[in-house]
C-alpha atoms as a PDB file:
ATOM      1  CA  UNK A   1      -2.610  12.909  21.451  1.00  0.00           C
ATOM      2  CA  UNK A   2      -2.377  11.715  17.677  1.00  0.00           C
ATOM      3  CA  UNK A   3      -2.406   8.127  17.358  1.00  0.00           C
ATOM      4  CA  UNK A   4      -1.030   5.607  13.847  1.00  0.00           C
ATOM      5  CA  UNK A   5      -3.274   2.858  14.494  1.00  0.00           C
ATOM      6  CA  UNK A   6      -1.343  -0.524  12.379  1.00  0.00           C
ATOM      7  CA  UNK A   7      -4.346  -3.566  12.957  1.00  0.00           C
ATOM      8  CA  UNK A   8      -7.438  -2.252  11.525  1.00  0.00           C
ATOM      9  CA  UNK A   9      -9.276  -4.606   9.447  1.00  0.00           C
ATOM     10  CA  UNK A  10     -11.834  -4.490   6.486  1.00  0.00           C
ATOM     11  CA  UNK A  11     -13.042  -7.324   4.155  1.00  0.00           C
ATOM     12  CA  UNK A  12     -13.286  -6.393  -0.039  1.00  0.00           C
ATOM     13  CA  UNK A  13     -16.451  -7.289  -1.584  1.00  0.00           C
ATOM     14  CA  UNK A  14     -16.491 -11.093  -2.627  1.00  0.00           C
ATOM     15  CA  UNK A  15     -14.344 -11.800   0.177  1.00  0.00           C
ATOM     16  CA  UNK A  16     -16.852 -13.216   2.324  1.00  0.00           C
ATOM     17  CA  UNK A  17     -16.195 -16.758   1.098  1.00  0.00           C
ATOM     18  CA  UNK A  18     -12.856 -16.316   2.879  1.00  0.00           C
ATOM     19  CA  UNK A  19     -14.515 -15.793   6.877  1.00  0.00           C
ATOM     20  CA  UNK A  20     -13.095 -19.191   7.503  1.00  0.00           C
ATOM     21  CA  UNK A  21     -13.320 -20.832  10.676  1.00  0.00           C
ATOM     22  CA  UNK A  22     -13.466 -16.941  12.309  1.00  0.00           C
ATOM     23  CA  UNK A  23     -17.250 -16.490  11.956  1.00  0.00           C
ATOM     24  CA  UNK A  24     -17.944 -19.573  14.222  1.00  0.00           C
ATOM     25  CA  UNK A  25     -15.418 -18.944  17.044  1.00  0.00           C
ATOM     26  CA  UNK A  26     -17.427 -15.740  17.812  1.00  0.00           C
ATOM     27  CA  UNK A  27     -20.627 -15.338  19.482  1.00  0.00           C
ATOM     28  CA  UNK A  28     -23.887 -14.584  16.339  1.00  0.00           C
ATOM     29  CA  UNK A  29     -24.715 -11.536  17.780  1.00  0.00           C
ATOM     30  CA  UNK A  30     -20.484  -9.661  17.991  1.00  0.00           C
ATOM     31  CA  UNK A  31     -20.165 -11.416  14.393  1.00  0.00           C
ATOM     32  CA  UNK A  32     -23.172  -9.873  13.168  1.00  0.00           C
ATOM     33  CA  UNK A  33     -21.654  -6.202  14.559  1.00  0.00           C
ATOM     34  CA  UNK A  34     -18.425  -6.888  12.825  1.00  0.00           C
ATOM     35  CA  UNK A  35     -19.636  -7.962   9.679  1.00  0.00           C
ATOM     36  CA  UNK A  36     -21.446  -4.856   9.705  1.00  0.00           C
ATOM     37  CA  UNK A  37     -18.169  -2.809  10.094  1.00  0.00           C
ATOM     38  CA  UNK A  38     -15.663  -4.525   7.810  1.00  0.00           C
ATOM     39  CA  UNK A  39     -16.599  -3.537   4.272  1.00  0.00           C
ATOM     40  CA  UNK A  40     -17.889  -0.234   5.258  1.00  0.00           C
ATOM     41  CA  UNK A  41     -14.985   2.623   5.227  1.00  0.00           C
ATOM     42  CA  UNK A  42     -16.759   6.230   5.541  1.00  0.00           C
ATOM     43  CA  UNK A  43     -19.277   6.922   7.749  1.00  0.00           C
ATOM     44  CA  UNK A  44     -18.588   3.887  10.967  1.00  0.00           C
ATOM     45  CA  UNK A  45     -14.834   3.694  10.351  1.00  0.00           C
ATOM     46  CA  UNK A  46     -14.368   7.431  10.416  1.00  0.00           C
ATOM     47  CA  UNK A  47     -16.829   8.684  13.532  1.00  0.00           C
ATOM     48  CA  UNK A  48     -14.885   5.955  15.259  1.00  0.00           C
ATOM     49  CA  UNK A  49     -11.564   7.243  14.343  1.00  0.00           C
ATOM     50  CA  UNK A  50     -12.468  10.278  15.199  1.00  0.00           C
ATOM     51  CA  UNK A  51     -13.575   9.912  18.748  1.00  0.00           C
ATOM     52  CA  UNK A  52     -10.886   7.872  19.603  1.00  0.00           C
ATOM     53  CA  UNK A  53      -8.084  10.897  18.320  1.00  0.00           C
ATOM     54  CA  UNK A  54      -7.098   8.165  15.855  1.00  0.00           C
ATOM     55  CA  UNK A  55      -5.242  10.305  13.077  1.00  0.00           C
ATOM     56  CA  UNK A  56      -4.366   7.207  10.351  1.00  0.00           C
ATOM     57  CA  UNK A  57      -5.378   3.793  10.297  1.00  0.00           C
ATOM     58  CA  UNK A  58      -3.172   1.137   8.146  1.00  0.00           C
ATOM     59  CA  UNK A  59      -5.749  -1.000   6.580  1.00  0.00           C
ATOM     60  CA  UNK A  60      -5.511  -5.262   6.229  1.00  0.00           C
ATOM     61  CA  UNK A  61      -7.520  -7.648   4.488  1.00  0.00           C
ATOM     62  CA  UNK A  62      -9.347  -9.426   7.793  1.00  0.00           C
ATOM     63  CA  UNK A  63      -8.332 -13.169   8.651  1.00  0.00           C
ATOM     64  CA  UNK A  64      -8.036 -15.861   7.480  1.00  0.00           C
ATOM     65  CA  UNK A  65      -8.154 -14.122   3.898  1.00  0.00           C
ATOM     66  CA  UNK A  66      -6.317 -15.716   1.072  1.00  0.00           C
ATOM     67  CA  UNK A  67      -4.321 -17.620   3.315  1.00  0.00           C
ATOM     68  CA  UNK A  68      -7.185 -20.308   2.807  1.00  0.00           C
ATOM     69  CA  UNK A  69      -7.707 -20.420  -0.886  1.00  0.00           C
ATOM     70  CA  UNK A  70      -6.607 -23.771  -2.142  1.00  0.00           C
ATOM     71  CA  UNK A  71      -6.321 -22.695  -5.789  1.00  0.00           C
ATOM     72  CA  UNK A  72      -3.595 -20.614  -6.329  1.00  0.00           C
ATOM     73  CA  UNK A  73      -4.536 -18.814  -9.901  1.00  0.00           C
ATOM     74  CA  UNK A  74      -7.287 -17.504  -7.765  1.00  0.00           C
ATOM     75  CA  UNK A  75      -5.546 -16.463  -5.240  1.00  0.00           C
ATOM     76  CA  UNK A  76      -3.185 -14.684  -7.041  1.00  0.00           C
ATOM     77  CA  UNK A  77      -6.235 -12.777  -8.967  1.00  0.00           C
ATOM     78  CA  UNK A  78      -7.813 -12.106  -5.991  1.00  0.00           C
ATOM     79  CA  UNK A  79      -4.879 -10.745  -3.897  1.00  0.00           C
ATOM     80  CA  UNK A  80      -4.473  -8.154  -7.227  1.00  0.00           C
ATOM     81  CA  UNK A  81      -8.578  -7.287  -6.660  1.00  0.00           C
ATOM     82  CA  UNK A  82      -8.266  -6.511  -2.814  1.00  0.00           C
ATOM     83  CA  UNK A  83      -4.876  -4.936  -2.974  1.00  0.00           C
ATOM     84  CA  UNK A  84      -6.471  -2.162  -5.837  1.00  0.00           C
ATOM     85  CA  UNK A  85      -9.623  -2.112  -4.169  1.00  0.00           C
ATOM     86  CA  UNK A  86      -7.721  -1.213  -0.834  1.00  0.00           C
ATOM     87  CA  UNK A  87      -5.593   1.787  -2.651  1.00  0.00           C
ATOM     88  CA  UNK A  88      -9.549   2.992  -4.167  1.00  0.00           C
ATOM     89  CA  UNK A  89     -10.582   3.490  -0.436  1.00  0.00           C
ATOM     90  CA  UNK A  90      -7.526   5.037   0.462  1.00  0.00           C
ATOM     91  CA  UNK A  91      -7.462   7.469  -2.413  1.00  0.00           C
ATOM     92  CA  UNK A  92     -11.333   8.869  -1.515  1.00  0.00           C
ATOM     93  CA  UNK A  93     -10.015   9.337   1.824  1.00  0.00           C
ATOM     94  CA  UNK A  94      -6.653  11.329   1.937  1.00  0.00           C
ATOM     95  CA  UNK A  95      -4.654  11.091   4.876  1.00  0.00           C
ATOM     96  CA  UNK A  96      -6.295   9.119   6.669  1.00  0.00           C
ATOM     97  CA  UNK A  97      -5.787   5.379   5.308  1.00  0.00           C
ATOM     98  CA  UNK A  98      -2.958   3.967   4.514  1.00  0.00           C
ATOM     99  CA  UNK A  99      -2.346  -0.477   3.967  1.00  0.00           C
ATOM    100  CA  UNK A 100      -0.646  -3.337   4.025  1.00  0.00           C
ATOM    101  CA  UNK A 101      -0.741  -5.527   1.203  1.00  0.00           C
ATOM    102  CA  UNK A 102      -2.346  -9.105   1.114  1.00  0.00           C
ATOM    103  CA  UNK A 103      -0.713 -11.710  -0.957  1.00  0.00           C
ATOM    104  CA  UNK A 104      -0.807 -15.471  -2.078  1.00  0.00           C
ATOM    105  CA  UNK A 105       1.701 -16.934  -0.897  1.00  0.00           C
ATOM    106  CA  UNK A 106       0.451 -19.924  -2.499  1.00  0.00           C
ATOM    107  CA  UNK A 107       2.634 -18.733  -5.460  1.00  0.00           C
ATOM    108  CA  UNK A 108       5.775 -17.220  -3.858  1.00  0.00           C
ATOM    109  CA  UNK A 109       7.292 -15.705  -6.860  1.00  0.00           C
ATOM    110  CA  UNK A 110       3.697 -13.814  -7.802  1.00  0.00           C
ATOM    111  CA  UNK A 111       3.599 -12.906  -4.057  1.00  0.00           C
ATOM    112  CA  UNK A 112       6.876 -11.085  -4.818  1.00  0.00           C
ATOM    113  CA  UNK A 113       5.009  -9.299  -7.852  1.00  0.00           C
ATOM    114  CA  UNK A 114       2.355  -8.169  -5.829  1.00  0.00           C
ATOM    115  CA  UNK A 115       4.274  -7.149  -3.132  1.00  0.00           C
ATOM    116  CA  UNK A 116       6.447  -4.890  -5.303  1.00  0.00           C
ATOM    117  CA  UNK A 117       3.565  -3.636  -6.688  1.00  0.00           C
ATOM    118  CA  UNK A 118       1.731  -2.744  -3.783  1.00  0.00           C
ATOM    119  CA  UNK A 119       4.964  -0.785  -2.127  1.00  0.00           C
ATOM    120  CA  UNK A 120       6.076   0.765  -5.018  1.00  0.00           C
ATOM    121  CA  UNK A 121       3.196   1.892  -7.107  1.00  0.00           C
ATOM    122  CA  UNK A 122       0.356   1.801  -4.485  1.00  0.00           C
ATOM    123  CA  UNK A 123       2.412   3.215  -1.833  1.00  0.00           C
ATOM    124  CA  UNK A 124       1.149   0.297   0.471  1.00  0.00           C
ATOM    125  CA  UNK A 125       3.636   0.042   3.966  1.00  0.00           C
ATOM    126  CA  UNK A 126       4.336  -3.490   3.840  1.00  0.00           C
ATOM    127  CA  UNK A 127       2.364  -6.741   3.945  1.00  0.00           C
ATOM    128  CA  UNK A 128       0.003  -8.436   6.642  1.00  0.00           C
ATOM    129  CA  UNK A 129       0.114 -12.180   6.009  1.00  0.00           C
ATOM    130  CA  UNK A 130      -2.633 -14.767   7.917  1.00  0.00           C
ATOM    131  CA  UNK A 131      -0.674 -17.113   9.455  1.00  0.00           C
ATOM    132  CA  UNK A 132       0.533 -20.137   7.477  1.00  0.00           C
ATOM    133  CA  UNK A 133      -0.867 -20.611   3.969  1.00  0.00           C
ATOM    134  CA  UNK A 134      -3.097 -24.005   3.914  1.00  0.00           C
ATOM    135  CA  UNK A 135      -0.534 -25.238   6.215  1.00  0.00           C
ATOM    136  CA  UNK A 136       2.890 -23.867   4.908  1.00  0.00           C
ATOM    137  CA  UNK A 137       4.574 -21.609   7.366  1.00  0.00           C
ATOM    138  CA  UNK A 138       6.869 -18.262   6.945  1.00  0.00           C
ATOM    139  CA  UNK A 139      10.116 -20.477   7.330  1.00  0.00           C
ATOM    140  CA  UNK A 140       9.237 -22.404   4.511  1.00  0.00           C
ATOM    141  CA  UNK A 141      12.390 -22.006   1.858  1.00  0.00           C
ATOM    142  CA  UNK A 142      10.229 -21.096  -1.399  1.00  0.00           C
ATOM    143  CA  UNK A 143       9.793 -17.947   0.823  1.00  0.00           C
ATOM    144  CA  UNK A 144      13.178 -16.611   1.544  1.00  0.00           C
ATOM    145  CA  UNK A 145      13.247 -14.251  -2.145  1.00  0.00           C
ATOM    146  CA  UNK A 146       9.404 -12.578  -0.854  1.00  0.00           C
ATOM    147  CA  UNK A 147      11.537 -11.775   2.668  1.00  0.00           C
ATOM    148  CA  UNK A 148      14.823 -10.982   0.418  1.00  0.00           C
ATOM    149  CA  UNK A 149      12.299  -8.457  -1.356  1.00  0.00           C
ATOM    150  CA  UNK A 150      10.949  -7.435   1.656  1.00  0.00           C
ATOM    151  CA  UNK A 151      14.479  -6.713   3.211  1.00  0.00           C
ATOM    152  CA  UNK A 152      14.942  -4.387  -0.421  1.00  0.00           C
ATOM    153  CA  UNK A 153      12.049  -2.661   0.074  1.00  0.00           C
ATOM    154  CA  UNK A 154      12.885  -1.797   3.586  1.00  0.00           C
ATOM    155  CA  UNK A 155       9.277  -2.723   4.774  1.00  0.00           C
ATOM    156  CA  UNK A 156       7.533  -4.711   7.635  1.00  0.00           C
ATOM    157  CA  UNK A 157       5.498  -7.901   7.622  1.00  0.00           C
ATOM    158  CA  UNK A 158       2.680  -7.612   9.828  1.00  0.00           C
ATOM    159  CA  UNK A 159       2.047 -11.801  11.373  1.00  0.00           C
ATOM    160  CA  UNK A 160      -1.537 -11.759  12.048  1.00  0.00           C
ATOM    161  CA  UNK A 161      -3.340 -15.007  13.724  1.00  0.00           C
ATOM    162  CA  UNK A 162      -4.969 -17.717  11.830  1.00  0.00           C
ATOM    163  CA  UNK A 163      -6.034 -21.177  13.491  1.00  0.00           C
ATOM    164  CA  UNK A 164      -3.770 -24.187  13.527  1.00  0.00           C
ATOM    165  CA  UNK A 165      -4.020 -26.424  10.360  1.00  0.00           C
ATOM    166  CA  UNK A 166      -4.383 -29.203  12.136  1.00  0.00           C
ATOM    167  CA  UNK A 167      -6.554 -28.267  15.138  1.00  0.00           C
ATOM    168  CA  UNK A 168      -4.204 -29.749  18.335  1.00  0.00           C
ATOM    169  CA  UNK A 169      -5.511 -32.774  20.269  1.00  0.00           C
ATOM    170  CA  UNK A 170      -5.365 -30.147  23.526  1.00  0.00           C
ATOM    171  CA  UNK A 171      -8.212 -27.950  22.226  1.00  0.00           C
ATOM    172  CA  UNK A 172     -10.227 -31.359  21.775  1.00  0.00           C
ATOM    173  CA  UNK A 173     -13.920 -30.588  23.838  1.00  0.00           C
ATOM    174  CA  UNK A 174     -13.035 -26.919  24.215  1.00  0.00           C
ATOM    175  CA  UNK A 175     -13.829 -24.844  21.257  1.00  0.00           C
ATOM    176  CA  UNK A 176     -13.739 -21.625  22.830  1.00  0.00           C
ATOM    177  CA  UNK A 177     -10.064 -21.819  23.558  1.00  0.00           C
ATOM    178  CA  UNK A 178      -8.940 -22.104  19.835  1.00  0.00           C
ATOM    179  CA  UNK A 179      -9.347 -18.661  18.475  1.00  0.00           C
ATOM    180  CA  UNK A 180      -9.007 -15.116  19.914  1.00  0.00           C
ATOM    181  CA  UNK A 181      -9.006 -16.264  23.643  1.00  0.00           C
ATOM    182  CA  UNK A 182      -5.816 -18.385  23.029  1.00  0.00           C
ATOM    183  CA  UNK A 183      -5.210 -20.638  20.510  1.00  0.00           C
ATOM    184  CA  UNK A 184      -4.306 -17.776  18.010  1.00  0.00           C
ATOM    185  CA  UNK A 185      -2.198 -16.685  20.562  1.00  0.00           C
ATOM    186  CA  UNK A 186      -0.055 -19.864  20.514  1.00  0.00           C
ATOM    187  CA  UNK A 187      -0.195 -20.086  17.253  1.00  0.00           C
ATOM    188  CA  UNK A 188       1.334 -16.786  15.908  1.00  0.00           C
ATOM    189  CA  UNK A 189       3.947 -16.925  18.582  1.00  0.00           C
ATOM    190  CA  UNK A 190       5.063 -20.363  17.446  1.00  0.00           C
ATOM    191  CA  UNK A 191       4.886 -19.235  13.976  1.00  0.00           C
ATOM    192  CA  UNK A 192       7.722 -15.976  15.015  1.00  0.00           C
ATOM    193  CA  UNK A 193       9.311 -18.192  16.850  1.00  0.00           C
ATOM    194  CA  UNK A 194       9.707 -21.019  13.970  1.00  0.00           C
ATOM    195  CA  UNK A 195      11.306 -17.663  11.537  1.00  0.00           C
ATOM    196  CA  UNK A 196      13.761 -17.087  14.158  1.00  0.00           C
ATOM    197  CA  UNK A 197      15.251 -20.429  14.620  1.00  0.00           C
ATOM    198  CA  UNK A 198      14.562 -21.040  10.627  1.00  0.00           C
ATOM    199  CA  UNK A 199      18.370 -19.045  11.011  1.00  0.00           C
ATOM    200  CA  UNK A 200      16.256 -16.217   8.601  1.00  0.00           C
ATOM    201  CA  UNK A 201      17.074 -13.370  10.708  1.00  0.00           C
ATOM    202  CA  UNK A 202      21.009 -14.442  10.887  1.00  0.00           C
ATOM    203  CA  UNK A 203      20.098 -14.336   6.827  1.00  0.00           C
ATOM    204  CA  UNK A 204      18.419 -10.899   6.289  1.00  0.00           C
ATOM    205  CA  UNK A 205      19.306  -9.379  10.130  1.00  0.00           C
ATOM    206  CA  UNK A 206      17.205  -6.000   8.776  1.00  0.00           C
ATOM    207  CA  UNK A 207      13.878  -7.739   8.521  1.00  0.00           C
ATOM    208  CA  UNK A 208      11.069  -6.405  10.727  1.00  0.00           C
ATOM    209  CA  UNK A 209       8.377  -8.423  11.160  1.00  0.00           C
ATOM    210  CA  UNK A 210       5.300  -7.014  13.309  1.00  0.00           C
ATOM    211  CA  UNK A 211       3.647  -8.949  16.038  1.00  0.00           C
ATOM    212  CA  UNK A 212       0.453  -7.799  17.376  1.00  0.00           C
ATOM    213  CA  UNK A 213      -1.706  -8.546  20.456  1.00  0.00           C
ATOM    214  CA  UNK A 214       1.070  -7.285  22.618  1.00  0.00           C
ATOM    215  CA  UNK A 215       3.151  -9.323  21.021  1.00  0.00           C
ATOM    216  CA  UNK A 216       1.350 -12.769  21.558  1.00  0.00           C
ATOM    217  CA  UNK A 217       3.006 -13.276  24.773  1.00  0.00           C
ATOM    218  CA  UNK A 218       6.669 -13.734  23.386  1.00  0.00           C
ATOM    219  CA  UNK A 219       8.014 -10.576  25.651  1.00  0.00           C
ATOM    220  CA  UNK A 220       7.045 -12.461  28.864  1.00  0.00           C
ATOM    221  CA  UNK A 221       9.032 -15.498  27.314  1.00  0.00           C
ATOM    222  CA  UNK A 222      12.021 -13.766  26.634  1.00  0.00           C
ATOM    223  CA  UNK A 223      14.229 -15.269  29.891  1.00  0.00           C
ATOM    224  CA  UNK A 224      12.458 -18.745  29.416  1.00  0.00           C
ATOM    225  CA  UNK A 225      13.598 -18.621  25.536  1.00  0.00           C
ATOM    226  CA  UNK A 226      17.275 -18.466  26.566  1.00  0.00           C
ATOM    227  CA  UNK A 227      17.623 -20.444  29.008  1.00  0.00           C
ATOM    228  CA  UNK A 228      15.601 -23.376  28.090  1.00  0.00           C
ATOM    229  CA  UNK A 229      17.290 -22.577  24.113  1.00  0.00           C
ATOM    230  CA  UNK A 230      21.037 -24.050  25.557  1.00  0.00           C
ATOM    231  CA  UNK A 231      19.671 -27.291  26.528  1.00  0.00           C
ATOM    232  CA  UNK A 232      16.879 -27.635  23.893  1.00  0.00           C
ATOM    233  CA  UNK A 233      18.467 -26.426  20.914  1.00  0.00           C
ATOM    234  CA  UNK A 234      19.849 -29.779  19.461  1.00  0.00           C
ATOM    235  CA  UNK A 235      22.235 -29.486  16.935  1.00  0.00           C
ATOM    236  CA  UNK A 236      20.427 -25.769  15.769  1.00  0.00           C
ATOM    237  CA  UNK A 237      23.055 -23.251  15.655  1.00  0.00           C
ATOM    238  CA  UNK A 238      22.142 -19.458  15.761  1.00  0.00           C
ATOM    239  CA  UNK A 239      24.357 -16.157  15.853  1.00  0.00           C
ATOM    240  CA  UNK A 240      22.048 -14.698  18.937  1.00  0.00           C
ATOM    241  CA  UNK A 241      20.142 -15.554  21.725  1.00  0.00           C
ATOM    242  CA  UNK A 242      16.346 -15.913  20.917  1.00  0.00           C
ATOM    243  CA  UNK A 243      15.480 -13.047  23.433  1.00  0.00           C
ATOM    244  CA  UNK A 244      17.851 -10.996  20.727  1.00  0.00           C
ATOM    245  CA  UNK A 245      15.876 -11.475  17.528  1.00  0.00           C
ATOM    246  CA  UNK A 246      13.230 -10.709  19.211  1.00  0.00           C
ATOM    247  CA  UNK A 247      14.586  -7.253  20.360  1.00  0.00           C
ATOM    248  CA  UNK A 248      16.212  -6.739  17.113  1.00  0.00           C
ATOM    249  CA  UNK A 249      13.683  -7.802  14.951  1.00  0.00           C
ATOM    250  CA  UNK A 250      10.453  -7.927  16.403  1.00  0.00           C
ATOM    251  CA  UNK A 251       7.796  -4.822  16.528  1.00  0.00           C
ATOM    252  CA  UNK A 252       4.596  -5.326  18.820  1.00  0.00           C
ATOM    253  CA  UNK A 253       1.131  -3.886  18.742  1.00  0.00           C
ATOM    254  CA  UNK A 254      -1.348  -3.197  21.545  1.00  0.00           C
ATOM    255  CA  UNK A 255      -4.173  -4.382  19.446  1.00  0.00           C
ATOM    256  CA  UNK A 256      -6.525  -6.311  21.817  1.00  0.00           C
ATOM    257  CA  UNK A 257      -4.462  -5.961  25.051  1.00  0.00           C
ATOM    258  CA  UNK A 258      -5.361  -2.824  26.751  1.00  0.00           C
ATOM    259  CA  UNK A 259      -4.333  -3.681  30.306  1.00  0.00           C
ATOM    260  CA  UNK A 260      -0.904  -1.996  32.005  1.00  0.00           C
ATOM    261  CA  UNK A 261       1.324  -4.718  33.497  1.00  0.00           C
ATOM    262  CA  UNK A 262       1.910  -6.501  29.824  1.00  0.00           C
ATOM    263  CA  UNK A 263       2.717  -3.222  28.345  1.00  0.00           C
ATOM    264  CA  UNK A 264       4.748  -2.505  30.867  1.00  0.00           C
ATOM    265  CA  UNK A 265       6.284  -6.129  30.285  1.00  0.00           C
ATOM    266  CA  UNK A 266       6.554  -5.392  26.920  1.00  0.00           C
ATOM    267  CA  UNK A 267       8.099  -1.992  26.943  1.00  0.00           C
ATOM    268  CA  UNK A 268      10.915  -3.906  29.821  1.00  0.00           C
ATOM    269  CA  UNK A 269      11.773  -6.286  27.316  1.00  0.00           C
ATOM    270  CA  UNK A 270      11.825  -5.285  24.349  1.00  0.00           C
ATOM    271  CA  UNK A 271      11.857  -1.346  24.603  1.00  0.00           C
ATOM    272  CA  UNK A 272       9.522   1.257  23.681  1.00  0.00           C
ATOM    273  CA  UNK A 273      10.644   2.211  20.624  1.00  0.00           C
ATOM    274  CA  UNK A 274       9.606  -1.225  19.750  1.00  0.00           C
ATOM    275  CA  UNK A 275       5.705  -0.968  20.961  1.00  0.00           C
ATOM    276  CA  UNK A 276       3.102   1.073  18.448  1.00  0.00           C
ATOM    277  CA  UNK A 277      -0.484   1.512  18.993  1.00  0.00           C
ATOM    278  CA  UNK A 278      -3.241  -0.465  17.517  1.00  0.00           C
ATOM    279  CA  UNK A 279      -6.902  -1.512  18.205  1.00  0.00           C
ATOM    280  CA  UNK A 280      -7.701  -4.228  15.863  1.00  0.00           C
ATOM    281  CA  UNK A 281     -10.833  -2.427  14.638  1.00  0.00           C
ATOM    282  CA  UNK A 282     -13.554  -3.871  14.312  1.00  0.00           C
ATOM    283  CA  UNK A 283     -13.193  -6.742  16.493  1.00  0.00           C
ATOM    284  CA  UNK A 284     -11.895  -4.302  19.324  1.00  0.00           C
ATOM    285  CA  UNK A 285     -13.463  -0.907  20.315  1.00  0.00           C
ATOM    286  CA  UNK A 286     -11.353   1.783  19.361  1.00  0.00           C
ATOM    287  CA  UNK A 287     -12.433   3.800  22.190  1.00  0.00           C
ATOM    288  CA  UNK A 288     -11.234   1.357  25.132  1.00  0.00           C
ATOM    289  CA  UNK A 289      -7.882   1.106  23.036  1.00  0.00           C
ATOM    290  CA  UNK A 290      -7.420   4.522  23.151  1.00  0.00           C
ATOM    291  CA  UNK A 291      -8.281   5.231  26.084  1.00  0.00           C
ATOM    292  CA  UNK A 292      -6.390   3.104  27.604  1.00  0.00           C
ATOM    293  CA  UNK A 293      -3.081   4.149  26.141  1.00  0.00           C
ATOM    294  CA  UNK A 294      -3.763   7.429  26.878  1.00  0.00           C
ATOM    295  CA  UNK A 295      -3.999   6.211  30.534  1.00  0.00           C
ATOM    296  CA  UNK A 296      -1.360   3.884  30.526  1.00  0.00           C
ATOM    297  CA  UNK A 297       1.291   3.997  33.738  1.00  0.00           C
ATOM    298  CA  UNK A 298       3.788   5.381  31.205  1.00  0.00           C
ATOM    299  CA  UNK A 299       5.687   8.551  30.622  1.00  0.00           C
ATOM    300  CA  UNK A 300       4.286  10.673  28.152  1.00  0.00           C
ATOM    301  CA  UNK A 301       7.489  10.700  25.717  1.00  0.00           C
ATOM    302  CA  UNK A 302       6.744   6.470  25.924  1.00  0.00           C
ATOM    303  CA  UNK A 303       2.807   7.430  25.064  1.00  0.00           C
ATOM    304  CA  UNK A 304       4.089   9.300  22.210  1.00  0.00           C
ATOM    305  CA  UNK A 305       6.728   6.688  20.397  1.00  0.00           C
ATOM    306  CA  UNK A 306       3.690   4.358  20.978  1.00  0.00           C
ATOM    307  CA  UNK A 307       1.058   6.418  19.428  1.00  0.00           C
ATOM    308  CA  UNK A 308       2.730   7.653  16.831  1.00  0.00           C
ATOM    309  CA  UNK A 309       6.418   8.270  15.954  1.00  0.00           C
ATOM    310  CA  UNK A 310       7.364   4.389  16.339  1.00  0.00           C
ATOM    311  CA  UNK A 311       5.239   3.885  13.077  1.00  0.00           C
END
């Protein structure tokens, strides 16, 4: 079956100063393989597709990114370099590539530029942001005209992990549960779940915003959400139930969760013309994502609004 893959990463050249904190939360030897595998986009990237019946891959910047770049002229340079350098890659390679844009949203109004830029004359298919920026979050208000302009444009935001900017007293001694294994996980989902109580989606009710990782748990959360919301919710006011942004708003990926009862979970709550496929290349084999949703306990018009016609 043909498969859209949306979470495949790459790193630019002279984007290795940007590894962050991501290089050390992973074993020498896996980092090693994956540094191998980011910049390169023929030969590895390709066979791989290949193999695992993986048609198109939508290509993002690899985490943290820009997202960590304290000066801002820079970063807006550098998003312009990666962004071109991206479209290069996916020129020498027709039909087969296609990206998200990566921005500084240190400078909100340049992060517009670029944005337009990218959808309109690089025919990128949205954006795929890091997390907060040095500590400023999605809600922020300097950002509502980049999601006004992503309403216009009618395109996604992909919200892709980064670590906490303050790392959380809970973590303290236990290194190995900040990153990939879970505290990315809390994290993003906090993150989504700070836009929709923001009141942004009562704002711009179109937006889509893109949640991989099978959705960082929220799905599960859905029940919890509402009923905890009426007693927790202060003097917040919303037009819907958090479970309802999250159906209306929110599209999840199976990058890095390749086991049946959460996409069945997922699929329950959300529906399945909310679920696309993803592997989260390279940090994720291909193979066992594939694989995997080709095996999936699901009928095979589900498999094929996952694989491919949700995207």
């Amino acid at each position: 079956m043909r498969k859209i893959a949306l979470e495949e990463h790459f790193m630019a050249p002279g984007f290795d100063e940007y590894e962050g904190d991501v290089k050390n939360m992973m074993n020498p030897e896996a980092y090693r393989e994956f540094a191998l595998r980011l910049p390169e986009f023929a030969e590895l990237r390709l066979e791989t597709m290949d193999q695992a019946g993986i048609d198109v891959c939508v290509l993002s910047q690899t985490s943290p990114g820009l997202q960590i770049e304290t000066d801002a002229p820079k970063a807006i340079r550098k998003a312009q370099e990666v962004n071109d350098f991206l479209a290069l890659e996916i020129q020498k390679h027709p039909g087969r590539f296609a990206g998200f844009a990566h921005l500084a949203m240190q400078d909100p109004k340049e992060a517009v530029k670029e944005l337009e830029r990218c959808v309109k004359q690089l025919a990128f298919r949205g954006a795929l942001i890091n997390g907060h920026t040095n500590g400023v979050y999605l809600d922020d208000q300097s950002y509502i005209p980049f999601w006004e302009t992503l309403n216009e444009l009618d395109v996604p935001l992909y919200l892709h992990p980064a670590s906490s900017f303050d790392v959380p007293h809970m973590f303290a001694g236990h290194p190995e549960l900040m990153g990939p294994t879970w505290g990315w996980t809390v994290e993003t989902a906090t993150h989504a779940l700070r836009l929709i109580v923001s009141g942004l989606f009562d704002r711009l009710p179109g937006l889509k915003v893109i949640l991989g990782h099978m959705g960082e748990a929220l799905p599960f959360m859905l029940w919890r959400f509402d009923s905890r919301w009426e007693i927790s919710k202060h003097s917040k006011k919303l037009d819907k139930s958090l479970s309802q942004y999250v159906r209306d708003n929110f599209f999840i990926t199976t990058s890095g969760a390749c086991d049946n009862a959460p996409l069945i979970c997922s699929i329950e709550a959300i529906g399945a013309d909310n679920v696309l496929f993803s592997t989260d290349y390279p940090f994720e084999s291909a193979q066992i994502a594939a694989d995997f949703i080709e095996k999936a306990s699901i009928s095979e018009d589900v498999r094929k609004k996952i694989c491919y016609q949700n995207a």
